[in-house]
Protein backbone atom coordinates (compact mmCIF):
# COMPACT_ATOMS: atom_id res chain seq x y z
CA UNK A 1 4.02 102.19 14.71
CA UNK A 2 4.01 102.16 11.18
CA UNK A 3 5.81 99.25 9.72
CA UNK A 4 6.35 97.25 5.98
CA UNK A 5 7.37 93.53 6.04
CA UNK A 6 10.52 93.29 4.02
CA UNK A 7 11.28 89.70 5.03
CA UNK A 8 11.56 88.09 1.66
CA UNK A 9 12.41 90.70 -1.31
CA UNK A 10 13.46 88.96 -4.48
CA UNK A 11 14.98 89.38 -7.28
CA UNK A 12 13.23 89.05 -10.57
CA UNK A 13 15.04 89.21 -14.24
CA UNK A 14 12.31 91.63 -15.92
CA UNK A 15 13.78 89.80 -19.15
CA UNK A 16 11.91 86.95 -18.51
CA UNK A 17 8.84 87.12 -19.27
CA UNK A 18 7.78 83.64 -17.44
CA UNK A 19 9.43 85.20 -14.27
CA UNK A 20 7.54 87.84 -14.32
CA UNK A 21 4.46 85.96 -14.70
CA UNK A 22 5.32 83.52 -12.29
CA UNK A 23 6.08 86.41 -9.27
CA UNK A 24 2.55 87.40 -8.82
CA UNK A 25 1.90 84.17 -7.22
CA UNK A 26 5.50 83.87 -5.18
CA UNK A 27 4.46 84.94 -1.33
CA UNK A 28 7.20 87.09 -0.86
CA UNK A 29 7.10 91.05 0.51
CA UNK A 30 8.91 92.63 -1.96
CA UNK A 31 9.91 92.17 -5.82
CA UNK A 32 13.11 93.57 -7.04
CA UNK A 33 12.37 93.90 -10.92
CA UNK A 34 16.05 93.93 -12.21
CA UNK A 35 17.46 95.16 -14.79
CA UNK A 36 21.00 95.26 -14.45
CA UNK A 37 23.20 92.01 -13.12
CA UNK A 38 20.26 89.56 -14.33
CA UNK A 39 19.84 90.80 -18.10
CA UNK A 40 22.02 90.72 -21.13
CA UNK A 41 22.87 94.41 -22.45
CA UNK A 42 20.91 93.32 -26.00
CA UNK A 43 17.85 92.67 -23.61
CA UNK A 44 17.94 95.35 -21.28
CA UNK A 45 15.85 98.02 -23.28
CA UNK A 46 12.99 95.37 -23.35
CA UNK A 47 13.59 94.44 -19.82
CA UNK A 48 12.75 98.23 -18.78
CA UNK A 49 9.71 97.97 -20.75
CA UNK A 50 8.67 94.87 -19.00
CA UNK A 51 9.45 96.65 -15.53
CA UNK A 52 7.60 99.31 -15.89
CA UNK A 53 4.65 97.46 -17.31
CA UNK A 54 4.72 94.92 -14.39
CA UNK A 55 4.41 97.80 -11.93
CA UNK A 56 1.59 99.65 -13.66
CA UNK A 57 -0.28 96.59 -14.39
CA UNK A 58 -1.87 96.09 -10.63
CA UNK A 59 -1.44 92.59 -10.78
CA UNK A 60 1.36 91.97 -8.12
CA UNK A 61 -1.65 92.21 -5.32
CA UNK A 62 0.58 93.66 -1.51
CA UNK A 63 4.04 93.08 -3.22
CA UNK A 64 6.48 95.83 -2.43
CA UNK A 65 7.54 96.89 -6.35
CA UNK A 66 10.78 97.81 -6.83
CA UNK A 67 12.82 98.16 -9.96
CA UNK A 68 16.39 97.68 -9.94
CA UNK A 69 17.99 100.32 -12.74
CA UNK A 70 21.61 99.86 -14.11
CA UNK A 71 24.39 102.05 -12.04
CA UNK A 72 24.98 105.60 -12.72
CA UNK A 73 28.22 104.45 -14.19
CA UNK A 74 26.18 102.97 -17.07
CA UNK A 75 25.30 103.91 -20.91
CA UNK A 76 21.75 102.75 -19.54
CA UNK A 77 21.70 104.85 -16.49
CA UNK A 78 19.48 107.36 -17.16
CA UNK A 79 17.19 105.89 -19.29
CA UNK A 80 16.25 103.54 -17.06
CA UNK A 81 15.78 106.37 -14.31
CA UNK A 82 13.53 108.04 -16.44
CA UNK A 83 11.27 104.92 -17.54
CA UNK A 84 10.78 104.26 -13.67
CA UNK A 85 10.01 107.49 -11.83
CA UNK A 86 7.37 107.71 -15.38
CA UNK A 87 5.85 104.37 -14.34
CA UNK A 88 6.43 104.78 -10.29
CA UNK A 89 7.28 102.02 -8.26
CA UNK A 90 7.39 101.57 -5.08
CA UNK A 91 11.16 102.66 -4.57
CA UNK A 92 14.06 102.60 -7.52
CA UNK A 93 17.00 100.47 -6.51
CA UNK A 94 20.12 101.54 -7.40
CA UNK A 95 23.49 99.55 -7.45
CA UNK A 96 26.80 100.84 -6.21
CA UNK A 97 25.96 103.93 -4.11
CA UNK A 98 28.59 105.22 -2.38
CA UNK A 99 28.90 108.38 -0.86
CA UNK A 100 25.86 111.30 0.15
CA UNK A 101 26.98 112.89 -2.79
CA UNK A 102 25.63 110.29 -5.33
CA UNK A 103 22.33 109.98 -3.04
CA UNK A 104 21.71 113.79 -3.76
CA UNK A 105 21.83 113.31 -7.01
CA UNK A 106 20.27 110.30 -7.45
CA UNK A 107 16.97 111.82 -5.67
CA UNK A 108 17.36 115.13 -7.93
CA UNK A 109 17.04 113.57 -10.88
CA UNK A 110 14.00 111.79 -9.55
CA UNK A 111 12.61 115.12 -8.87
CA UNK A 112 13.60 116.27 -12.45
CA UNK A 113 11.61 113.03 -13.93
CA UNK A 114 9.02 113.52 -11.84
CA UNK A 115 8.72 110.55 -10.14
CA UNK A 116 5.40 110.49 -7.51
CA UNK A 117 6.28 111.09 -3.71
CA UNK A 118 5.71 107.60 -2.84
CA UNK A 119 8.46 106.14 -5.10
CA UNK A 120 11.14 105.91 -2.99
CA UNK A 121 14.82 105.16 -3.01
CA UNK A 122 16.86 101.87 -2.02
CA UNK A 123 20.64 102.69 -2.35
CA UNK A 124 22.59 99.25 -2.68
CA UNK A 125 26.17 99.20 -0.06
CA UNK A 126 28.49 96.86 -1.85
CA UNK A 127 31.91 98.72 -1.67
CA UNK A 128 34.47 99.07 1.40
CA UNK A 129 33.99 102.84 0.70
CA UNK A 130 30.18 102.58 1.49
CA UNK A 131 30.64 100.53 4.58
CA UNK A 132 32.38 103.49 5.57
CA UNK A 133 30.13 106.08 4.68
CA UNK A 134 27.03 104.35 5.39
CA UNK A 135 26.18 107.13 7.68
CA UNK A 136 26.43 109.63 5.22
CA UNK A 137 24.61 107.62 3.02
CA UNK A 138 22.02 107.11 4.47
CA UNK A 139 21.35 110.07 6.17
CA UNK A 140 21.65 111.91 3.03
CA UNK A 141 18.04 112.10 2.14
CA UNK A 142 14.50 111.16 3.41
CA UNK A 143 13.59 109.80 0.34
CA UNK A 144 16.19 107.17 0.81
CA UNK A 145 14.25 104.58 2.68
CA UNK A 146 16.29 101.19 2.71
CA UNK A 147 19.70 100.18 2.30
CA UNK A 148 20.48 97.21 0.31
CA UNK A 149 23.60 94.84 1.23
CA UNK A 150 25.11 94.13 -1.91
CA UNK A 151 27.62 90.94 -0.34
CA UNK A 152 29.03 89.05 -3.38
CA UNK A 153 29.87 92.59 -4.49
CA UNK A 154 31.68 93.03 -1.36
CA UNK A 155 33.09 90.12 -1.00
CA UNK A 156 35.06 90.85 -4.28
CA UNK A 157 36.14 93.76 -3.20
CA UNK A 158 37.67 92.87 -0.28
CA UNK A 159 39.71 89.72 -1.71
CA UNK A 160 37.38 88.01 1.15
CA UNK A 161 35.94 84.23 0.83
CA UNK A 162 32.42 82.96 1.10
CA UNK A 163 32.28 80.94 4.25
CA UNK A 164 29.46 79.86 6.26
CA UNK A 165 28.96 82.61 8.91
CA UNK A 166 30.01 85.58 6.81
CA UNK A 167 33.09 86.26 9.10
CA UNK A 168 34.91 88.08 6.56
CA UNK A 169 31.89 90.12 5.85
CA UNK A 170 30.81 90.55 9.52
CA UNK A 171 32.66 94.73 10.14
CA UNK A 172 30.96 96.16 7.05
CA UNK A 173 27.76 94.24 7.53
CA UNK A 174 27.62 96.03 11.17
CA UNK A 175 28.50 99.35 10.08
CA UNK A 176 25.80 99.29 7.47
CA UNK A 177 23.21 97.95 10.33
CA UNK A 178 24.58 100.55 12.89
CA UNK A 179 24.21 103.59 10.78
CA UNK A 180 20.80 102.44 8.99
CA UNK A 181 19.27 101.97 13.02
CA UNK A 182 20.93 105.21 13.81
CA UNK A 183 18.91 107.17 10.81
CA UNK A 184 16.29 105.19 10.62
CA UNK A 185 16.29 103.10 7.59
CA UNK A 186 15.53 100.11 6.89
CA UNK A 187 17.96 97.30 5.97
CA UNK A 188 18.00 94.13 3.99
CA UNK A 189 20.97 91.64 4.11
CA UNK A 190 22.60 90.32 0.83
CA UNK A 191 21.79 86.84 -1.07
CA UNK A 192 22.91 83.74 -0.26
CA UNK A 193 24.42 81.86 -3.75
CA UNK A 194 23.70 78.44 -3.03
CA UNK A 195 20.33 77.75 -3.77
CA UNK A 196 20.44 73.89 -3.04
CA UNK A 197 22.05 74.56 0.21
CA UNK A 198 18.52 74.90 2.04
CA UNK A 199 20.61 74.69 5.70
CA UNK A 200 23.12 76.88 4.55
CA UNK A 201 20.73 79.60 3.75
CA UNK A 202 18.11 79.35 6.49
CA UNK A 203 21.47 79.27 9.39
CA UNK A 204 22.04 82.69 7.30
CA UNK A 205 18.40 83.75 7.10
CA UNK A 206 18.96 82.77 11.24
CA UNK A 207 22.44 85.19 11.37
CA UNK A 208 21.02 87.95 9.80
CA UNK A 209 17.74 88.28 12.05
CA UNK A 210 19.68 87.93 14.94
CA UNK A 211 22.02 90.66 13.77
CA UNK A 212 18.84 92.56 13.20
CA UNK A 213 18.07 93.01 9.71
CA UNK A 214 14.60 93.42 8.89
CA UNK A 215 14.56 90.98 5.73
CA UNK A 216 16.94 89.45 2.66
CA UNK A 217 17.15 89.59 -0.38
CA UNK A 218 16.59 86.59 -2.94
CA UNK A 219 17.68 85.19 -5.70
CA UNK A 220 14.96 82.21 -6.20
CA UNK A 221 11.66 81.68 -5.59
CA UNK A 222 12.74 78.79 -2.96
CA UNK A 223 14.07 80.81 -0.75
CA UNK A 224 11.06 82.79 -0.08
CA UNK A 225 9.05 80.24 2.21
CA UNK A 226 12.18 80.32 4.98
CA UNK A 227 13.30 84.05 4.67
CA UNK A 228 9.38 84.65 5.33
CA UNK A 229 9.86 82.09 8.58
CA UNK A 230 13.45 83.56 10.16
CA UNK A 231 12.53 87.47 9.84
CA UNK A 232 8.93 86.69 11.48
CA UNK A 233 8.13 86.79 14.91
CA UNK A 234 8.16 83.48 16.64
CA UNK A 235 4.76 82.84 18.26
CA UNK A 236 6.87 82.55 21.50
CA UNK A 237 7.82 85.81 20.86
CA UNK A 238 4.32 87.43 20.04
CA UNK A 239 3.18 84.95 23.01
CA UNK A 240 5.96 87.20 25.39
CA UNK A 241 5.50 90.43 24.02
CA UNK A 242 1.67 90.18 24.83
CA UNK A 243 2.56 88.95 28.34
CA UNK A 244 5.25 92.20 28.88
CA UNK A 245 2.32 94.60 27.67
CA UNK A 246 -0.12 93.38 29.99
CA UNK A 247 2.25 93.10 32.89
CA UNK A 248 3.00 97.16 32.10
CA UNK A 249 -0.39 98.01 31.66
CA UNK A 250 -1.42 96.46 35.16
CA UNK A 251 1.14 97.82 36.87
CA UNK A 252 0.91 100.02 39.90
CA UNK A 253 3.89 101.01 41.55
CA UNK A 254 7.65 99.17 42.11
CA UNK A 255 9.30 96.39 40.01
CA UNK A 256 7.18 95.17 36.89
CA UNK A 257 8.11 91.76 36.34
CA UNK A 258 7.10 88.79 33.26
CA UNK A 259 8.00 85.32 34.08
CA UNK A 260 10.39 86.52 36.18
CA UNK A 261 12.16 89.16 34.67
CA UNK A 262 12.10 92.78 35.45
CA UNK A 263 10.42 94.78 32.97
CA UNK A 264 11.62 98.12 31.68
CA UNK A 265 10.28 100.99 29.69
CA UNK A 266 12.78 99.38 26.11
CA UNK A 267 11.37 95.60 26.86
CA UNK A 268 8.27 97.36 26.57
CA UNK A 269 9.08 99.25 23.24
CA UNK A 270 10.66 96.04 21.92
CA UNK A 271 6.84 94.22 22.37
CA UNK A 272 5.39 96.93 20.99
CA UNK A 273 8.36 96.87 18.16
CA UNK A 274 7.49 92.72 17.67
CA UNK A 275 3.36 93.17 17.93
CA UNK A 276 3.80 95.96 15.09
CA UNK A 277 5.75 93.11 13.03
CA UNK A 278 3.63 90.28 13.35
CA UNK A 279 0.46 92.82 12.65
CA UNK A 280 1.66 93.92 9.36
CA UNK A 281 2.83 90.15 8.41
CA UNK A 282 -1.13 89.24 9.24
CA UNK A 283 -2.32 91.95 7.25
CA UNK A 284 -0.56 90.86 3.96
């Protein structure tokens, strides 16, 4: 079972220079090299420089390198497509997709700049509309790999409030889960603002495991250390998993049973599911 930690991806303003120095040390799984919400228009032609020299440079070590390029809707758009599939990160992560339709044509232009196979795309979800169509979007292409949850985005949208515990947020957060599980993507949950607020932000590191994202995304270096924590596997849980294989592979006939539960054939693929995990977090 193939599998890439995405606990901790985080976003880095490829206008700062410092930032960019400072994020080949930062011990998260994945780099989001932005260059749309976190740079000033009058910087963002540099900032796409700085991008694309970060991710040729082969100095980020494991890091997942992505670069975030301004929306389609944008006077920067397409030069910023074209400067990315040339220097070919690991995906190009684009804000505001909504429908299958922009996917197509998001991984056709790709094509046109010919970007290498293994750049892939991350389509940010931040609108009621692509709650809705999250199926469509992401079954729209294979190159389409992970969905992004853009939440402050869709919080405006909706008129809704930040609370602790999301509830506002809670229907478009599942439909984007339930259709990225049912195509097999992966998913990443949205920031959490209040980077002083360490309890805030690890209870919703905490919420969005146990919905069953696979990571979140960042917005400071701080928050790396307890993303990296909440979308690991507990060593209780590698500890159980073990125990459920071994109880399978010993079986002979009848009811398999761990500590006193009966074991079935998805307990089994969940192990193997949290062993897979907890292999690839060891081999970073």
């Amino acid at each position: 079972m193939d599998f890439r930690p995405r606990r901790s991806v985080l976003y880095m303003p490829s206008s700062n220079a410092r930032a960019l120095e400072k994020a080949k040390t930062i011990a998260c799984d994945g780099l989001i090299l932005d260059l749309e919400d976190a740079v000033a228009p009058d910087d963002k032609p540099a900032a796409r420089e700085a991008a694309c020299a970060a991710v040729t440079s082969g100095e980020y070590g494991n890091r997942e390198l992505t670069i975030r390029v301004n929306g389609a809707d944008t006077e920067w758009h397409d030069d910023d497509l074209a400067a990315a599939c040339a220097a070919g990160p690991d995906a190009i992560v684009v804000p505001k997709v909504s429908s299958a339709d922009a996917v197509l044509e998001l991984v056709e232009a790709m094509a046109g700049h010919d970007a290498p196979a293994h750049t892939k795309l991350w389509a940010m979800v931040e609108t009621p509309y692509a709650m809705l169509h999250a199926e469509e979007i992401a079954s729209a292409s294979d190159r389409l790999t992970v969905l992004v949850m853009g939440t402050n985005d869709l919080a405006k949208e909706l008129y809704a409030e930040h609370v602790p515990g999301r509830q506002p947020l809670l229907a478009g957060l599942g439909l984007a889960l339930l259709a990225a599980r049912a195509t097999g993507k992966a998913i990443i949950d949205g920031v959490y603002n209040d980077v002083k607020n360490l309890d805030g932000f690890l209870a919703e590191c905490r919420q969005g495991r146990e919905m069953g994202f696979d990571g979140k995304t960042l917005i400071h270096p701080g928050q790396v250390e307890g993303a990296n924590e909440a979308f690991a596997p507990s060593d209780q849980a590698i500890e159980d998993a073990r125990g459920i294989l071994a109880a399978w592979e010993a079986r002979d006939s009848g009811v398999v049973t761990y500590n006193g539960r009966m074991i079935e054939n998805l307990h089994v693929e969940s192990a193997q599911r949290t062993l897979a995990i907890a292999e690839a977090i060891a081999a970073l």
